[in-house]
PDB file of N, CA and C in Angstrom:
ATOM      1  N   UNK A   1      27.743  56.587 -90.700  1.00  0.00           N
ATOM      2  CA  UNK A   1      27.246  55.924 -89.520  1.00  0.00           C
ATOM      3  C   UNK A   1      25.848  55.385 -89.812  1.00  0.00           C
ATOM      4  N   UNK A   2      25.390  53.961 -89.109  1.00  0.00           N
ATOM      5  CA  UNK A   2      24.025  53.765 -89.357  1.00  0.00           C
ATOM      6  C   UNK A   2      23.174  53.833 -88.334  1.00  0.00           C
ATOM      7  N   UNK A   3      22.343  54.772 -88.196  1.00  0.00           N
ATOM      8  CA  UNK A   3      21.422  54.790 -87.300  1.00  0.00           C
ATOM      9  C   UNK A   3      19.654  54.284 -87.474  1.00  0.00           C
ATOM     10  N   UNK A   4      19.683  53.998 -86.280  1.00  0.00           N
ATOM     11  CA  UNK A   4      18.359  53.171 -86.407  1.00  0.00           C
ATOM     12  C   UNK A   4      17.143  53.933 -85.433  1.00  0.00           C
ATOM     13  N   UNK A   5      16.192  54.240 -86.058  1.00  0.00           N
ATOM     14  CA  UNK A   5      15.359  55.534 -85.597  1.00  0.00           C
ATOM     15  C   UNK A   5      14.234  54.165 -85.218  1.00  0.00           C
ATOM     16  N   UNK A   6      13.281  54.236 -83.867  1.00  0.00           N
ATOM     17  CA  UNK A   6      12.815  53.020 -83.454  1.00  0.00           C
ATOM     18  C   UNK A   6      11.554  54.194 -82.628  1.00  0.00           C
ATOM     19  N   UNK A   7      10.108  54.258 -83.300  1.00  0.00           N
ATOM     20  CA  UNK A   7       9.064  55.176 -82.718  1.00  0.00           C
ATOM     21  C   UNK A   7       8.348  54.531 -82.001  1.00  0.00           C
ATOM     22  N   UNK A   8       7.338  55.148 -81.209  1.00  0.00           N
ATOM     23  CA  UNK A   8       6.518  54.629 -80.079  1.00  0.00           C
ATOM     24  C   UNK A   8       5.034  55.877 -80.957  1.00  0.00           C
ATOM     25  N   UNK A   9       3.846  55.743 -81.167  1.00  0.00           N
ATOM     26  CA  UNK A   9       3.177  57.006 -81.507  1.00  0.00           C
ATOM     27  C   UNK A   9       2.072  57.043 -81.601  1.00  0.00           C
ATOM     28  N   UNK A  10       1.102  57.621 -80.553  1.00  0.00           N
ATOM     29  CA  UNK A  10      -0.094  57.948 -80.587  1.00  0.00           C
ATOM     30  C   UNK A  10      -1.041  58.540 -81.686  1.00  0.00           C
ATOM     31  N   UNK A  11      -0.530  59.437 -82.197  1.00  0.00           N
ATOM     32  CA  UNK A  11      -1.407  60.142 -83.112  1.00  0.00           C
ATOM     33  C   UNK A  11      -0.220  60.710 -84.302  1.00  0.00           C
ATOM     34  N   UNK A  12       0.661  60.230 -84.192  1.00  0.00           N
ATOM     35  CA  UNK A  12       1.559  60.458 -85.946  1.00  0.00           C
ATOM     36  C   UNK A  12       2.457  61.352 -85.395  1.00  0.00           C
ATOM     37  N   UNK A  13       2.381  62.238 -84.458  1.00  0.00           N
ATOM     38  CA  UNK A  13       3.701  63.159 -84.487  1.00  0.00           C
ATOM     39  C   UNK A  13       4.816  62.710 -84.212  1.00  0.00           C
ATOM     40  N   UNK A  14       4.876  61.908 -83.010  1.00  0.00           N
ATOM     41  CA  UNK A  14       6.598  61.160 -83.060  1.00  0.00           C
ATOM     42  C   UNK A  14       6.867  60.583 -84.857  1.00  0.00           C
ATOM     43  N   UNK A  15       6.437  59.932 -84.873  1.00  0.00           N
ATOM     44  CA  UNK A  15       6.974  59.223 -85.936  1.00  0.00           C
ATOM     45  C   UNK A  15       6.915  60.637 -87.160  1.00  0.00           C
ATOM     46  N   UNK A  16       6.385  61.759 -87.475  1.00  0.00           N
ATOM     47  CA  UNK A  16       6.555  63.065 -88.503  1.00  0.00           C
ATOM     48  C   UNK A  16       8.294  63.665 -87.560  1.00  0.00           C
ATOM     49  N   UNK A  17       8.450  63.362 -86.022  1.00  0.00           N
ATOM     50  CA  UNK A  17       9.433  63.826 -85.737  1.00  0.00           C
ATOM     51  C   UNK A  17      10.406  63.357 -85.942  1.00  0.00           C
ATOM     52  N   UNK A  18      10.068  61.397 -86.290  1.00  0.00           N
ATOM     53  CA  UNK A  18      11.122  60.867 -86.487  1.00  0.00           C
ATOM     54  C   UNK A  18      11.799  61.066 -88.033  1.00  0.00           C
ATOM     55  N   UNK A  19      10.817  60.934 -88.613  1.00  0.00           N
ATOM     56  CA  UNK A  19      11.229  60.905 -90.210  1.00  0.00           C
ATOM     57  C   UNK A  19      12.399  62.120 -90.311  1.00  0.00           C
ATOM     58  N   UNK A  20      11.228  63.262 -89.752  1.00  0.00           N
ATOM     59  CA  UNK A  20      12.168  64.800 -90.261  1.00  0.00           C
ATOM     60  C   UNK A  20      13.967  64.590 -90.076  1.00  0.00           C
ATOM     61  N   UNK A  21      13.944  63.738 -88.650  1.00  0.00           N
ATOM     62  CA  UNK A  21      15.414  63.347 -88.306  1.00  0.00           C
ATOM     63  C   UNK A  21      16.169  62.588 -88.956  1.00  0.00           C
ATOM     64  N   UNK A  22      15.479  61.562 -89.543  1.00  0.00           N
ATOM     65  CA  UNK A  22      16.040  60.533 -90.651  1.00  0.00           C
ATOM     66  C   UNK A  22      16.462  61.074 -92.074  1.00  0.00           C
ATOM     67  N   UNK A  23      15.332  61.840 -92.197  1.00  0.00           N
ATOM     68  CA  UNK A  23      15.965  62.671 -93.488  1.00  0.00           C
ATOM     69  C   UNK A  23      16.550  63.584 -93.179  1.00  0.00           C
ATOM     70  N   UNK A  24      16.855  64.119 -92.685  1.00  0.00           N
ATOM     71  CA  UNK A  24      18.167  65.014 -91.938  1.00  0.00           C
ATOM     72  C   UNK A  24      19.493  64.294 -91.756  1.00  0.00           C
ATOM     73  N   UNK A  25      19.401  63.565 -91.163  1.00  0.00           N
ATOM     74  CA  UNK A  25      20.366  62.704 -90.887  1.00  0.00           C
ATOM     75  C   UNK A  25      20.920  62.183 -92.134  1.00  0.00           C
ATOM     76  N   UNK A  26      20.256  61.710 -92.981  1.00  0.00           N
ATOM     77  CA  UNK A  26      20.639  60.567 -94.442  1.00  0.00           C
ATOM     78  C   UNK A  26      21.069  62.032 -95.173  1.00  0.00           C
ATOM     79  N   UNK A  27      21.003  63.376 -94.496  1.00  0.00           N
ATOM     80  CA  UNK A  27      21.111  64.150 -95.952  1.00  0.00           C
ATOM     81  C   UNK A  27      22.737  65.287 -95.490  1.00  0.00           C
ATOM     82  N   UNK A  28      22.949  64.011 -94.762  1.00  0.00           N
ATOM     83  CA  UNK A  28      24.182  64.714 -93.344  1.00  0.00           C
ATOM     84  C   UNK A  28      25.301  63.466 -94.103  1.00  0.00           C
ATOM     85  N   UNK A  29      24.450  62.413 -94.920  1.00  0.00           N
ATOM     86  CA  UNK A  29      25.420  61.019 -95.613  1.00  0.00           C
ATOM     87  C   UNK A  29      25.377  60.143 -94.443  1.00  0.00           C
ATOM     88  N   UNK A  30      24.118  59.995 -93.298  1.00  0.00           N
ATOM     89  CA  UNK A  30      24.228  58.664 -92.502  1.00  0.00           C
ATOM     90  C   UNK A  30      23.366  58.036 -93.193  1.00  0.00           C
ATOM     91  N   UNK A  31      23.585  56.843 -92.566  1.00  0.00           N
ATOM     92  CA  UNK A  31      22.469  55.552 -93.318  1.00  0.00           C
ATOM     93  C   UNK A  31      21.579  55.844 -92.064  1.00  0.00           C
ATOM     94  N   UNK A  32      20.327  55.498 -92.477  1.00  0.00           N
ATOM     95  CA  UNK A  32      19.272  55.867 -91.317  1.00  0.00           C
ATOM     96  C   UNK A  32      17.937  54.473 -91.785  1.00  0.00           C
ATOM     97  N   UNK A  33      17.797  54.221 -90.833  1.00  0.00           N
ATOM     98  CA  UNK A  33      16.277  53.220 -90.979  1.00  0.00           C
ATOM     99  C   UNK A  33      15.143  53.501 -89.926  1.00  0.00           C
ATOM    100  N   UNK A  34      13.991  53.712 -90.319  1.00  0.00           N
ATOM    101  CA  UNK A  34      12.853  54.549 -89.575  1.00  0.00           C
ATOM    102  C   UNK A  34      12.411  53.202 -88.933  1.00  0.00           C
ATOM    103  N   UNK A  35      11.946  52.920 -87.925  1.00  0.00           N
ATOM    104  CA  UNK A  35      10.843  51.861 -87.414  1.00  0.00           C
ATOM    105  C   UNK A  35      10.069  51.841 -86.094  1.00  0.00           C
ATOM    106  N   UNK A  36       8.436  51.644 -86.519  1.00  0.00           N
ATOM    107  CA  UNK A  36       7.944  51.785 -85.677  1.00  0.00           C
ATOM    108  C   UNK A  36       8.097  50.486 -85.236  1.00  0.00           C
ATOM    109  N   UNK A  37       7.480  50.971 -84.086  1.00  0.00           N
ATOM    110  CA  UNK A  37       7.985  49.449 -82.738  1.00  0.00           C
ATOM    111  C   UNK A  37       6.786  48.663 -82.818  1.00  0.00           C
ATOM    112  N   UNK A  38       5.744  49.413 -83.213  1.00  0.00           N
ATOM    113  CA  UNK A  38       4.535  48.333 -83.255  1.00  0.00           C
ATOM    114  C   UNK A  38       4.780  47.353 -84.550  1.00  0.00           C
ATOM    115  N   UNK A  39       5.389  46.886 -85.390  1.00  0.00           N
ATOM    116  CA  UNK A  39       6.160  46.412 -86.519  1.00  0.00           C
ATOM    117  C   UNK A  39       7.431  46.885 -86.928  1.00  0.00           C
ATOM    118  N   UNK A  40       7.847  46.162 -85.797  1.00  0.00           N
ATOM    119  CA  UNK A  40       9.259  46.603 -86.121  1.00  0.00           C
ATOM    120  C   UNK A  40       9.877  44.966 -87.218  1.00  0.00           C
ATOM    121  N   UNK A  41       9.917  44.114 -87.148  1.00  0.00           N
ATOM    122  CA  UNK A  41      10.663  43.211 -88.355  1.00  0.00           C
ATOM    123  C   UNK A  41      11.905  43.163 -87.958  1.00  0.00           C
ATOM    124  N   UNK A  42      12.448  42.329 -88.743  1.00  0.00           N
ATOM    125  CA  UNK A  42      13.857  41.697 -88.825  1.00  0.00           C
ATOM    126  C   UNK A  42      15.254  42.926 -89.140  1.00  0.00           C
ATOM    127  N   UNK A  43      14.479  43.753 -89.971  1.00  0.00           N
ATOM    128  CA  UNK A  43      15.480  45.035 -89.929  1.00  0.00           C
ATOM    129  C   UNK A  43      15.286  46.028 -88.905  1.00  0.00           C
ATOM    130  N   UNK A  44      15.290  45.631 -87.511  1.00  0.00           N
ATOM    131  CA  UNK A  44      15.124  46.552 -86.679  1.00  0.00           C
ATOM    132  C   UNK A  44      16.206  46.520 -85.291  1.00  0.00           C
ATOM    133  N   UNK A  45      16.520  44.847 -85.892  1.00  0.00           N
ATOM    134  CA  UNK A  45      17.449  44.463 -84.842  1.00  0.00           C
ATOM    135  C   UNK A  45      18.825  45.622 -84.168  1.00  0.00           C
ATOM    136  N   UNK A  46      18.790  46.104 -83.139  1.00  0.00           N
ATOM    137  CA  UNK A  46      19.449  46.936 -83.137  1.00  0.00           C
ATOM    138  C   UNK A  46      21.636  46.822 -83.130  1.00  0.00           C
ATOM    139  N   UNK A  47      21.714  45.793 -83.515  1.00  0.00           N
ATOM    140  CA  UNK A  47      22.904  45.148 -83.595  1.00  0.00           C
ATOM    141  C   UNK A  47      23.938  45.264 -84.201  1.00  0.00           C
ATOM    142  N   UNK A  48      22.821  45.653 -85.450  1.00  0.00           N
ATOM    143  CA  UNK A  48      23.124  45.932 -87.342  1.00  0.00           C
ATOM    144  C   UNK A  48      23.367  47.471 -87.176  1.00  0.00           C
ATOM    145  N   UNK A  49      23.381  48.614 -86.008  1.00  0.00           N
ATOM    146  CA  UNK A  49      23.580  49.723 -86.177  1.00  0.00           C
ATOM    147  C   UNK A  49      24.438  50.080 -85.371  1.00  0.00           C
ATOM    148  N   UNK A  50      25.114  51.453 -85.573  1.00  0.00           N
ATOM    149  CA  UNK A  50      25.913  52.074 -84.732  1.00  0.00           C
ATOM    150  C   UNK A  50      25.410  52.971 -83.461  1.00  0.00           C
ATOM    151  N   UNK A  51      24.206  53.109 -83.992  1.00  0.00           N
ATOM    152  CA  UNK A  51      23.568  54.286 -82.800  1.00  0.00           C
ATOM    153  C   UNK A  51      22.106  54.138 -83.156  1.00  0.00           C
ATOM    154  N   UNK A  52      21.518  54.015 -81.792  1.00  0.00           N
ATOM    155  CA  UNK A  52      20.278  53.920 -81.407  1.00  0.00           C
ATOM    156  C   UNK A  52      19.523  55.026 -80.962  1.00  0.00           C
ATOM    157  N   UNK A  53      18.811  55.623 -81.790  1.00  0.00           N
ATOM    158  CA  UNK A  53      17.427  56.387 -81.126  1.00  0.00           C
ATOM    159  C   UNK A  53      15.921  56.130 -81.188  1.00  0.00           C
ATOM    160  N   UNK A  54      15.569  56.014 -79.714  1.00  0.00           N
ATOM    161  CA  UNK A  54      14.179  55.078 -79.392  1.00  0.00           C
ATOM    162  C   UNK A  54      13.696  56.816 -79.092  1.00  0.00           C
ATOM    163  N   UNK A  55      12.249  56.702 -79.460  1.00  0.00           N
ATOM    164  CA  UNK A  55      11.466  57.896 -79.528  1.00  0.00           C
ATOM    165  C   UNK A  55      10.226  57.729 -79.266  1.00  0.00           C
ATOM    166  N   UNK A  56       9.261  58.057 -77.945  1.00  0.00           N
ATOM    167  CA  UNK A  56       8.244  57.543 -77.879  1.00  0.00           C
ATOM    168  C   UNK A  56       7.601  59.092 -76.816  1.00  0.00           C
ATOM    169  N   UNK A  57       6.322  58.917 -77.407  1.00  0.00           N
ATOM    170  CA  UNK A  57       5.469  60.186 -76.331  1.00  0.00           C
ATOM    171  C   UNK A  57       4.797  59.193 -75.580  1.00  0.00           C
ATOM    172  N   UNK A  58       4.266  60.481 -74.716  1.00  0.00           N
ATOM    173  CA  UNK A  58       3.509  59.826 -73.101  1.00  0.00           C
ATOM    174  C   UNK A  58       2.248  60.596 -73.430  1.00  0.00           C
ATOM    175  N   UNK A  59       1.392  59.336 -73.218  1.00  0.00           N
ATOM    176  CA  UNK A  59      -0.171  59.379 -73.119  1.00  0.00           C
ATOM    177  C   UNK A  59      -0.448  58.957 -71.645  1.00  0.00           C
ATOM    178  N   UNK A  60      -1.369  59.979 -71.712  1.00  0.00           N
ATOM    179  CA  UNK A  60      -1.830  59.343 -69.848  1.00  0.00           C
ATOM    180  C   UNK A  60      -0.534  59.098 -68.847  1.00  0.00           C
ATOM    181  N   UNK A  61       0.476  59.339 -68.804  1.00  0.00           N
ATOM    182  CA  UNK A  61       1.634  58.844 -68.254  1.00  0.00           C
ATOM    183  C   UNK A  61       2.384  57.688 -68.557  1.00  0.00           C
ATOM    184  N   UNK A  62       1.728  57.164 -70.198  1.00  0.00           N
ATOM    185  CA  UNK A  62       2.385  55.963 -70.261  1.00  0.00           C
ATOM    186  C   UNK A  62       2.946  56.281 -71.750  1.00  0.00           C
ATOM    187  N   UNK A  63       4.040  55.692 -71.956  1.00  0.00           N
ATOM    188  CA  UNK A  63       4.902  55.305 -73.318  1.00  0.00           C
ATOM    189  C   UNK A  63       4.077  54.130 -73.999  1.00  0.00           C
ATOM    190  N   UNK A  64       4.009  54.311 -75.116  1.00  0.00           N
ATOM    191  CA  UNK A  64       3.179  53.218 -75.910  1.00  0.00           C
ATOM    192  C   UNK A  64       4.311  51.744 -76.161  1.00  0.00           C
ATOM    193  N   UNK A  65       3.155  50.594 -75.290  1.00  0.00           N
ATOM    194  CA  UNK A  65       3.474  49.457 -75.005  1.00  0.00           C
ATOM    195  C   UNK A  65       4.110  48.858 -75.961  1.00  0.00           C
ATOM    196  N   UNK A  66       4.132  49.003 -77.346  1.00  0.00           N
ATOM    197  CA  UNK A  66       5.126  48.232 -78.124  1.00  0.00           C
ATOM    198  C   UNK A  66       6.660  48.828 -78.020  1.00  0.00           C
ATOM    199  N   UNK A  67       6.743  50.008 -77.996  1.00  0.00           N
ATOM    200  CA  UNK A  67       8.168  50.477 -77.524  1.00  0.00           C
ATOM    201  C   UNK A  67       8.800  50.097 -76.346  1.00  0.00           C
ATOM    202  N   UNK A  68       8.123  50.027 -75.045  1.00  0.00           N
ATOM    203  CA  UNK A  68       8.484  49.536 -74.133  1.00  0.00           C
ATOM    204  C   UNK A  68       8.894  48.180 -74.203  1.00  0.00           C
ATOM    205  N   UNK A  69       8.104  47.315 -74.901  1.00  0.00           N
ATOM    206  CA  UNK A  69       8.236  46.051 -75.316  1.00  0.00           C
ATOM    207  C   UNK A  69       9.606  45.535 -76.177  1.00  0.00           C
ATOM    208  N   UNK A  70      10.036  46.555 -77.208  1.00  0.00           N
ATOM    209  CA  UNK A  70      10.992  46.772 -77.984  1.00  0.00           C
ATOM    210  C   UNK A  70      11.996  46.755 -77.008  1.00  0.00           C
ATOM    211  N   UNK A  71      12.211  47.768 -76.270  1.00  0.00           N
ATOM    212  CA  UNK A  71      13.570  48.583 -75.141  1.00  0.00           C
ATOM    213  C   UNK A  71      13.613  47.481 -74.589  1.00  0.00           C
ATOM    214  N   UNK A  72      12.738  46.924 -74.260  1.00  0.00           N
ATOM    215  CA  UNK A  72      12.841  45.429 -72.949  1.00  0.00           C
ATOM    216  C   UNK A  72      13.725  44.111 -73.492  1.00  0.00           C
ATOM    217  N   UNK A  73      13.190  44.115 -74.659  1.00  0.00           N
ATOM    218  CA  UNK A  73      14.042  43.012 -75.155  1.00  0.00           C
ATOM    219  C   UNK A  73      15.246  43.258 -76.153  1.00  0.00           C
ATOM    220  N   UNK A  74      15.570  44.322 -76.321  1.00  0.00           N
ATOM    221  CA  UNK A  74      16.927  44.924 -76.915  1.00  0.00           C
ATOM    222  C   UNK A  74      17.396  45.734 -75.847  1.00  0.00           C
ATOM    223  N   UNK A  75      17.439  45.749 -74.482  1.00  0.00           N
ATOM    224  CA  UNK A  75      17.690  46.842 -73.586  1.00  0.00           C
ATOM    225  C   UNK A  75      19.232  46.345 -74.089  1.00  0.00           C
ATOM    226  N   UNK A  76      20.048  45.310 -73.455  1.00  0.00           N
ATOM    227  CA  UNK A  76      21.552  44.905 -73.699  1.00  0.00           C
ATOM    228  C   UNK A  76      22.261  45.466 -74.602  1.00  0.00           C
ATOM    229  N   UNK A  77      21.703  45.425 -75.789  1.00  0.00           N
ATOM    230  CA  UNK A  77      22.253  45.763 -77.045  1.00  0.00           C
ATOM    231  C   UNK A  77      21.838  47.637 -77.323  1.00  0.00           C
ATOM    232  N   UNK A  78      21.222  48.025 -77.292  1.00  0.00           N
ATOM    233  CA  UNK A  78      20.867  49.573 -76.881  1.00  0.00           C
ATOM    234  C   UNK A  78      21.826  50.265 -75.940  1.00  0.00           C
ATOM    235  N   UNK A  79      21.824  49.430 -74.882  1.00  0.00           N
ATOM    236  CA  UNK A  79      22.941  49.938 -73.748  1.00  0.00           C
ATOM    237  C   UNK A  79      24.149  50.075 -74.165  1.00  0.00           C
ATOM    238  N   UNK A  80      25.068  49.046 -75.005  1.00  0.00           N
ATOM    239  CA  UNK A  80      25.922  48.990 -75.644  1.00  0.00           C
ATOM    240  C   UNK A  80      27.027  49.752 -76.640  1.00  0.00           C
ATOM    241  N   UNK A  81      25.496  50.742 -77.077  1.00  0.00           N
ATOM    242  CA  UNK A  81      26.212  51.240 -77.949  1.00  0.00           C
ATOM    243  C   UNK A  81      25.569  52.836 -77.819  1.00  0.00           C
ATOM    244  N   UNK A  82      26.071  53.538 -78.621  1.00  0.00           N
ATOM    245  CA  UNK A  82      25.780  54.950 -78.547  1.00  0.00           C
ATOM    246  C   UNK A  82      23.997  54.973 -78.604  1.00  0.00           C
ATOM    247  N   UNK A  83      23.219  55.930 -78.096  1.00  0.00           N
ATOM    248  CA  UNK A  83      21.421  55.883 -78.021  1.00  0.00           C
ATOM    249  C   UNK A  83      21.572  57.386 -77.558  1.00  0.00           C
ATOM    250  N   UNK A  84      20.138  57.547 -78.244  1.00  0.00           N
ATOM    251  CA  UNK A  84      19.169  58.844 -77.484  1.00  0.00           C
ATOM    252  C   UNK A  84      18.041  58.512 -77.629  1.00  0.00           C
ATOM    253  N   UNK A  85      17.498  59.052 -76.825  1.00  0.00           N
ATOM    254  CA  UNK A  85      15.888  59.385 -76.429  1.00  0.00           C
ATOM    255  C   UNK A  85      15.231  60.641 -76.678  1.00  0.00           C
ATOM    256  N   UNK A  86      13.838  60.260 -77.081  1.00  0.00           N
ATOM    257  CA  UNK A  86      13.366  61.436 -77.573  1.00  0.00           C
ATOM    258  C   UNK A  86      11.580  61.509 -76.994  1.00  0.00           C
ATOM    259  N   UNK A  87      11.439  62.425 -76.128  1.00  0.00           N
ATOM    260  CA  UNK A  87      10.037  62.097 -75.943  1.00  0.00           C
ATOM    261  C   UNK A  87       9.252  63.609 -75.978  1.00  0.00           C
ATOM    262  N   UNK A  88       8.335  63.425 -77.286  1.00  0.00           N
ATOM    263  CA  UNK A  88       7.377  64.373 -77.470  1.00  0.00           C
ATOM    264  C   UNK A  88       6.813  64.599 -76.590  1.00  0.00           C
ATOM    265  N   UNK A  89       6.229  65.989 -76.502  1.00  0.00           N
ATOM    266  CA  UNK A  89       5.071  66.129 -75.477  1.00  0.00           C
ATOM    267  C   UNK A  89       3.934  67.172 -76.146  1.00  0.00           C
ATOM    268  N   UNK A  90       2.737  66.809 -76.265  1.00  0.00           N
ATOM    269  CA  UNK A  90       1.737  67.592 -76.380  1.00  0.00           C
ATOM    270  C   UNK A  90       1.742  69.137 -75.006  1.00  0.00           C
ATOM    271  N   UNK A  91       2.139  68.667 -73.807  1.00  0.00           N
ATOM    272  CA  UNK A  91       1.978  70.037 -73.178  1.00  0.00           C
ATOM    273  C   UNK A  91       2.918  70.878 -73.128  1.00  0.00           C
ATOM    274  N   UNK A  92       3.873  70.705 -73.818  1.00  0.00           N
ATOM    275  CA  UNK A  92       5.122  71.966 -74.099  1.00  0.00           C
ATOM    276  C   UNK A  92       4.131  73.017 -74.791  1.00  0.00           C
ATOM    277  N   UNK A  93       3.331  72.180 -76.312  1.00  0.00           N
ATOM    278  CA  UNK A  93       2.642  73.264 -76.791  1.00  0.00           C
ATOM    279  C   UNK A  93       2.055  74.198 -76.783  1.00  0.00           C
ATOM    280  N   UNK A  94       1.269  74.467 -75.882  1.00  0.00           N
ATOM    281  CA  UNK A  94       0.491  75.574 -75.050  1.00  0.00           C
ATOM    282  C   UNK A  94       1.624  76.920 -74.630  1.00  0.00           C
ATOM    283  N   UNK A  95       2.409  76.208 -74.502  1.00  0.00           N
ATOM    284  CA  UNK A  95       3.002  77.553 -74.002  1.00  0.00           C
ATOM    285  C   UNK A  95       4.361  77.842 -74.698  1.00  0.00           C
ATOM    286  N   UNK A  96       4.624  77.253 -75.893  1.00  0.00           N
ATOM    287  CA  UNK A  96       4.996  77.615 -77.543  1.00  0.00           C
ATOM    288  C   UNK A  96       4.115  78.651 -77.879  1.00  0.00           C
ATOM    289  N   UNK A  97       3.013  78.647 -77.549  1.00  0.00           N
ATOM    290  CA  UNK A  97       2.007  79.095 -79.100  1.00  0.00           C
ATOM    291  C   UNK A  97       2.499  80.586 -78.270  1.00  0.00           C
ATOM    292  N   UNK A  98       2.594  81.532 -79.598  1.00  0.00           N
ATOM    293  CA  UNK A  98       2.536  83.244 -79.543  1.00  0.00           C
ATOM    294  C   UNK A  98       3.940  83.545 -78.394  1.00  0.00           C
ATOM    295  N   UNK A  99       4.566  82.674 -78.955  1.00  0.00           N
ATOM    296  CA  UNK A  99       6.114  82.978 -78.101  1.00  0.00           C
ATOM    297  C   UNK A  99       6.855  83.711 -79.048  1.00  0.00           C
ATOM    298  N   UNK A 100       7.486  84.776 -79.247  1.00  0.00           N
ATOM    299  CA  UNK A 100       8.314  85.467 -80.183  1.00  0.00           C
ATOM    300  C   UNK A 100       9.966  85.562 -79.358  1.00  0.00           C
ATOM    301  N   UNK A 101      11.456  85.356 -80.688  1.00  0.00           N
ATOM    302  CA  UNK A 101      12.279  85.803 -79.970  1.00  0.00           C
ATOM    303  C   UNK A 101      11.790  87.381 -80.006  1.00  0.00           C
ATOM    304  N   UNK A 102      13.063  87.661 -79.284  1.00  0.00           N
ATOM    305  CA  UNK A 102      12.800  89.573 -79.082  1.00  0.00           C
ATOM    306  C   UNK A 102      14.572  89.345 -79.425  1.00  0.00           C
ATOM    307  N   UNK A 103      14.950  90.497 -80.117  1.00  0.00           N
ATOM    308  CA  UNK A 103      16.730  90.325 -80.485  1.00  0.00           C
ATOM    309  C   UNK A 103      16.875  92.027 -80.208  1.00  0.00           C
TER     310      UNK A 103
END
């Protein structure tokens, strides 16, 4: 399957979340292509893939404007076909830290 990994990213972690998935994915035997939305290019078109995942965190309450920009003008073709979403959050973390299972 080819999937097309499409980031939105403030400070590098979406896109460290995206990769980890891409190479996961490519090591699962999918074809995978990483792209951020702020340069996304001619290989980003989402048309050329089977499944779409757009991945973007929220700053201030907002998704970073080139992703939005991206979704807006590929919304049709995204809709179309298989997609997920993925949105980091800095405030999950806080209350990760010093969490243990108990078994």
């Amino acid at each position: 399957m080819k999937l097309l990994l499409v980031y939105g990213t403030g400070e590098g972690q979406t896109e460290k979340i995206c990769r980890f998935m891409a190479e996961h994915l490519a090591g699962r035997g999918h074809q995978t292509r990483l792209v951020n939305a702020a340069e996304p290019g001619p290989a980003s078109d989402p048309r050329d893939f089977d499944f779409v995942v757009i991945a973007a965190s929220l700053h201030a309450g907002r998704y970073q404007s080139a992703l939005v920009d991206y979704v807006k003008a590929h919304h049709a073709v995204i809709d179309a076909r298989p997609n997920s979403f993925v949105s980091p959050s800095r405030l999950l973390r806080p209350v990760m830290i010093g969490r243990t299972s108990r078994g």
